[in-house]
Protein backbone atom coordinates (compact mmCIF):
# COMPACT_ATOMS: atom_id res chain seq x y z
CA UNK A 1 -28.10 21.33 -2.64
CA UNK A 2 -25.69 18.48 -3.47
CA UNK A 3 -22.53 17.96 -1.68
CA UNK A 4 -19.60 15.99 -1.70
CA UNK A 5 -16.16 15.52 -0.50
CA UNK A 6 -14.86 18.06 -3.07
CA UNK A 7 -17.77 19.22 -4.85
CA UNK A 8 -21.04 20.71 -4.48
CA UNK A 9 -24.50 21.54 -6.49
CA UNK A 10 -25.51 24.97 -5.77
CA UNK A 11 -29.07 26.03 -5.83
CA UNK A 12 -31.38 29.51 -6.15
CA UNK A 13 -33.85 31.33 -7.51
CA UNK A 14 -33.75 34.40 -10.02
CA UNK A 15 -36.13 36.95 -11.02
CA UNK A 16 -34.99 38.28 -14.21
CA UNK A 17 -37.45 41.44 -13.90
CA UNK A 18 -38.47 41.19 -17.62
CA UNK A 19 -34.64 41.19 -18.56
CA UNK A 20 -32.10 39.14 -19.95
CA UNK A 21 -30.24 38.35 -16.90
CA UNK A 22 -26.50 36.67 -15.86
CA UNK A 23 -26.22 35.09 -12.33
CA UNK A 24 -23.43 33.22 -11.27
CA UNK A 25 -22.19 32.02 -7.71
CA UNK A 26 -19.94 33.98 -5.18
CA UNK A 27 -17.98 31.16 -3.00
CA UNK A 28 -15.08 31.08 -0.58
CA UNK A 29 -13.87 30.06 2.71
CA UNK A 30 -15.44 33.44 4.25
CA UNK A 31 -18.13 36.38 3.86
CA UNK A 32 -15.01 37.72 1.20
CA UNK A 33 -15.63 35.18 -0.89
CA UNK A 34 -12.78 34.98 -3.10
CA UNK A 35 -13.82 32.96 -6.32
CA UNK A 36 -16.78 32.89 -8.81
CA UNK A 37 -18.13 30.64 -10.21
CA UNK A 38 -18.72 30.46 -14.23
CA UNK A 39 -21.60 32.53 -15.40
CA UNK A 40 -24.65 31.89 -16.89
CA UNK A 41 -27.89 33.57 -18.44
CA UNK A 42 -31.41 33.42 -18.93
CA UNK A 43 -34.02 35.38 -21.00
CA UNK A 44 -36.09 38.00 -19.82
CA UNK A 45 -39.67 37.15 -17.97
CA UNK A 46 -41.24 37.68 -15.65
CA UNK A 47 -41.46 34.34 -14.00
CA UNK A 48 -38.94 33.18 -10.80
CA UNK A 49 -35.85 30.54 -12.68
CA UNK A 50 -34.75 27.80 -10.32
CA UNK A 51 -31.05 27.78 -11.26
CA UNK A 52 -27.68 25.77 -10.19
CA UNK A 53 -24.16 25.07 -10.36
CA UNK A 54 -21.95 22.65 -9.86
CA UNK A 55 -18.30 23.42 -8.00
CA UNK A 56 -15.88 20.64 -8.45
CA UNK A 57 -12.66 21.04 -7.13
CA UNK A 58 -13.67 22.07 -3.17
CA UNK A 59 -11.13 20.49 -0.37
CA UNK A 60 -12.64 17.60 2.29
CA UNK A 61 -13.83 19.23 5.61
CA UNK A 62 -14.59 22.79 4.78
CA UNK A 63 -17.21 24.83 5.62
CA UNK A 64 -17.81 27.07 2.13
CA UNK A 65 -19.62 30.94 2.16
CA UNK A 66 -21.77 31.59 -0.95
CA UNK A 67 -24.21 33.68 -2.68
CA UNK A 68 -26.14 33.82 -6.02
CA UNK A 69 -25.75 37.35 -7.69
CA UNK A 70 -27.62 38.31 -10.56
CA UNK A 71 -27.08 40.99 -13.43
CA UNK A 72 -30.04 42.47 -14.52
CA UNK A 73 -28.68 43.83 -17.47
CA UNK A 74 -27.66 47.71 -17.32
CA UNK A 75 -30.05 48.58 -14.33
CA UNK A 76 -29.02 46.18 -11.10
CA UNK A 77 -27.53 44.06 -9.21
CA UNK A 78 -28.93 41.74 -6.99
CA UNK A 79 -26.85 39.50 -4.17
CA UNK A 80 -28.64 37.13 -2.50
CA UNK A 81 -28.07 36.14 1.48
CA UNK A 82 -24.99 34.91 2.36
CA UNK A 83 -25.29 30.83 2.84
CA UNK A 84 -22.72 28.24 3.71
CA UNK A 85 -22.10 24.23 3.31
CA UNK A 86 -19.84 21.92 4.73
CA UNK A 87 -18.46 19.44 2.59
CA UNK A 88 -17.46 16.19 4.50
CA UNK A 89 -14.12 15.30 5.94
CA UNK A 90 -11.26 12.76 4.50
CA UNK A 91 -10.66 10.59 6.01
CA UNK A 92 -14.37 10.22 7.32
CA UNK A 93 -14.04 10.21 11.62
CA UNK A 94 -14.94 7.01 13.27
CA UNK A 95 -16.82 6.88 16.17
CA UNK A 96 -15.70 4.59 18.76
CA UNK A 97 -17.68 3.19 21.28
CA UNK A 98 -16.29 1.30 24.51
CA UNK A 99 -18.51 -0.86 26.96
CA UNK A 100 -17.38 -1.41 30.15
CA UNK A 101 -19.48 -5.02 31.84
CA UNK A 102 -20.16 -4.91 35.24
CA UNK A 103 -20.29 -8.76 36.95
């Protein structure tokens, strides 16, 4: 995973079960979610697809839910574990540091 101030490079894996299949991202500020990402398919196989997606548009300092969900065609629907992300603040915190010199 990739992230940024406001965006971030989702990652997973889908098993299309020998079917075409459509996966996209569940995101959101909680476990609700709230917004999708775009969709996006792959042929059938049998084989595990590394897949990912890019969310531009996230606010500084967040801490993001998501999940991958996949359509297997007409037979299922799979959601994978819920996951979350923190993209970084703006402004960036400094750290301060203060010495104190004994004689």
């Amino acid at each position: 995973m990739n992230v940024s101030r406001y965006g971030a490079t989702l990652v997973g894996v889908v098993n299309p079960n020998n079917q075409a299949t459509a996966y996209h991202f569940d995101f959101g500020l909680t476990t609700s979610y709230g917004f999708q990402s775009s969709s996006q398919t792959i042929p059938a196989g049998t084989t595990p697809v590394a897949v990912s997606i890019n969310l531009p548009g996230l606010a500084p300092g967040q801490v993001y839910h998501y999940r991958l969900v996949a359509d297997h065609g007409a037979t299922a629907v799979t959601y994978g574990t819920d996951m979350t992300f923190q993209t970084p603040p703006w402004p960036r915190p400094h750290t301060t540091t203060h010495f104190t010199v004994k004689p």
